[in-house]
C-alpha atoms as a PDB file:
ATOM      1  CA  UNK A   1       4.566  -7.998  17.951  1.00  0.00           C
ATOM      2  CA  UNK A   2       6.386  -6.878  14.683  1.00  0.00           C
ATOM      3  CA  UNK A   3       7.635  -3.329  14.358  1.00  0.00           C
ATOM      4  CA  UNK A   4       7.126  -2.493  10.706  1.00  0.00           C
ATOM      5  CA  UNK A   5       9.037   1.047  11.233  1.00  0.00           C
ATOM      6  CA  UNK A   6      11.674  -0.154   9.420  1.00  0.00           C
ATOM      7  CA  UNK A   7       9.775  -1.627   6.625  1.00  0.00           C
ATOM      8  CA  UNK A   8       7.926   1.366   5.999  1.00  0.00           C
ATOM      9  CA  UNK A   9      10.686   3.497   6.293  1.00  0.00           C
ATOM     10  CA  UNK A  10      12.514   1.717   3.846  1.00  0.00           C
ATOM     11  CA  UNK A  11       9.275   1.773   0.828  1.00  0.00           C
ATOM     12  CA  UNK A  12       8.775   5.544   1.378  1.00  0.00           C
ATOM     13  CA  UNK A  13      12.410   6.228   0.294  1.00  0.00           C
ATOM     14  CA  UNK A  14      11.994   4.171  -2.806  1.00  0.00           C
ATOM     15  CA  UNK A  15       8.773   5.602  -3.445  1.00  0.00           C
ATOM     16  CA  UNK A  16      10.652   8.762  -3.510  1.00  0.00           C
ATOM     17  CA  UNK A  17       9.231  10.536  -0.448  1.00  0.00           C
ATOM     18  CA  UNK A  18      11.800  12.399   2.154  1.00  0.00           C
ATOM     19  CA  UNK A  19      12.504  12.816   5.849  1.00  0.00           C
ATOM     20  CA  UNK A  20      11.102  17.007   6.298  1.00  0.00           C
ATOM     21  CA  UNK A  21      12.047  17.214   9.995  1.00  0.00           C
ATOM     22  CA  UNK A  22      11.334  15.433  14.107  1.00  0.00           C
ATOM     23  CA  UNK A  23       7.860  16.473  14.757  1.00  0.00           C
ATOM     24  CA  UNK A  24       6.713  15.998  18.748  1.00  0.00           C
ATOM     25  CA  UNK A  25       7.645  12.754  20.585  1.00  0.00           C
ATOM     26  CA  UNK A  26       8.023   9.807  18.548  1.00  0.00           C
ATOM     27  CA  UNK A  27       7.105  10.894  15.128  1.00  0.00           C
ATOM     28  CA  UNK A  28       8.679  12.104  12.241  1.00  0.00           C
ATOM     29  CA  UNK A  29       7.250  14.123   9.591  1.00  0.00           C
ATOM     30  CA  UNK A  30       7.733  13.098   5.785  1.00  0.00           C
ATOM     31  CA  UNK A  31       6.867  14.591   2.426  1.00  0.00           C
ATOM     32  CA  UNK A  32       5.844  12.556  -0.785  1.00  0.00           C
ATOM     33  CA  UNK A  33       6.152  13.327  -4.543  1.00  0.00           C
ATOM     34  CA  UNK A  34       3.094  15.168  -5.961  1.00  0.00           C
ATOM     35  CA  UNK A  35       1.101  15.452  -2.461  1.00  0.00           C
ATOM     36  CA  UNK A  36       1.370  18.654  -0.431  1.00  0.00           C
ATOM     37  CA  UNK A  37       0.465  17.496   2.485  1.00  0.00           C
ATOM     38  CA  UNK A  38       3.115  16.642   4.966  1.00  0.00           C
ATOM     39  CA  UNK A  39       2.295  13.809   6.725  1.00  0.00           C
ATOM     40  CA  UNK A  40       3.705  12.075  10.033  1.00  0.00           C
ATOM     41  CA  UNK A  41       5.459   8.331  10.725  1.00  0.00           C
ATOM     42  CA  UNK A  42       5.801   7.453  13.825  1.00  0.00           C
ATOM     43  CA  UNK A  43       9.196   5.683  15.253  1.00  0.00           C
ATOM     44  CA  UNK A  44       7.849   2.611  16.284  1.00  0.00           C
ATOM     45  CA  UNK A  45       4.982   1.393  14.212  1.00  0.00           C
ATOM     46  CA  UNK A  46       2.780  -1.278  15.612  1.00  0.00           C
ATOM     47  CA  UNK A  47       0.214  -2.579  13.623  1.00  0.00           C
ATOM     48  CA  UNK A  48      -0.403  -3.325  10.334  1.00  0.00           C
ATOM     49  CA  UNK A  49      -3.364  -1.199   9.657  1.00  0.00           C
ATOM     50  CA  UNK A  50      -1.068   2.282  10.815  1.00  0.00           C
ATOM     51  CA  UNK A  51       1.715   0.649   8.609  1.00  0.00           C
ATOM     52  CA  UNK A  52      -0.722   1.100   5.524  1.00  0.00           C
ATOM     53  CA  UNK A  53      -2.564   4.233   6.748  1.00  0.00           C
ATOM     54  CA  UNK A  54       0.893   5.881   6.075  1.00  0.00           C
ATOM     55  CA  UNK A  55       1.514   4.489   2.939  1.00  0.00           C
ATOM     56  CA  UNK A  56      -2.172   5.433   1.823  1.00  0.00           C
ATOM     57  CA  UNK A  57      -1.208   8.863   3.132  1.00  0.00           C
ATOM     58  CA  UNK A  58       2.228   8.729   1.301  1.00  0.00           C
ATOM     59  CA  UNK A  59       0.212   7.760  -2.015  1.00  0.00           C
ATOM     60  CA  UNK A  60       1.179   4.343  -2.107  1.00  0.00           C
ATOM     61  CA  UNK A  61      -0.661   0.776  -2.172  1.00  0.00           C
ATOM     62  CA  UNK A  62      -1.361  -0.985   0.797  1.00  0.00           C
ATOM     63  CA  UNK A  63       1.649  -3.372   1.457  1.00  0.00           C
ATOM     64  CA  UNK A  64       1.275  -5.223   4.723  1.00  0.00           C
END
């Protein structure tokens, strides 16, 4: 299975969105240009449909 972590990691910084703080387990919680809701990426990400869930949530396109 691929771990797209990394990927999406990687497109949220050059989409301009930051690293707020470790939320509870494996997840991190990010914020993105223009939305005020925080929202959380988890450390090892799975599938493909979570990998775009967070960029939808992030404000992005779908990109896997």
């Amino acid at each position: 299975m691929k771990d797209y972590g990394k990927d999406v990691r990687k497109r949220l910084l050059e989409a301009g969105c930051w690293f707020v703080r470790h939320g509870r387990g494996d997840h991190d919680i990010w914020r993105a240009p223009g939305i005020e809701t925080p929202f959380t990426v988890p450390v090892k990400i799975r599938s493909r449909h979570t990998a775009n869930k967070i960029m939808k949530d992030a404000g992005l396109p779908k990109a896997f």
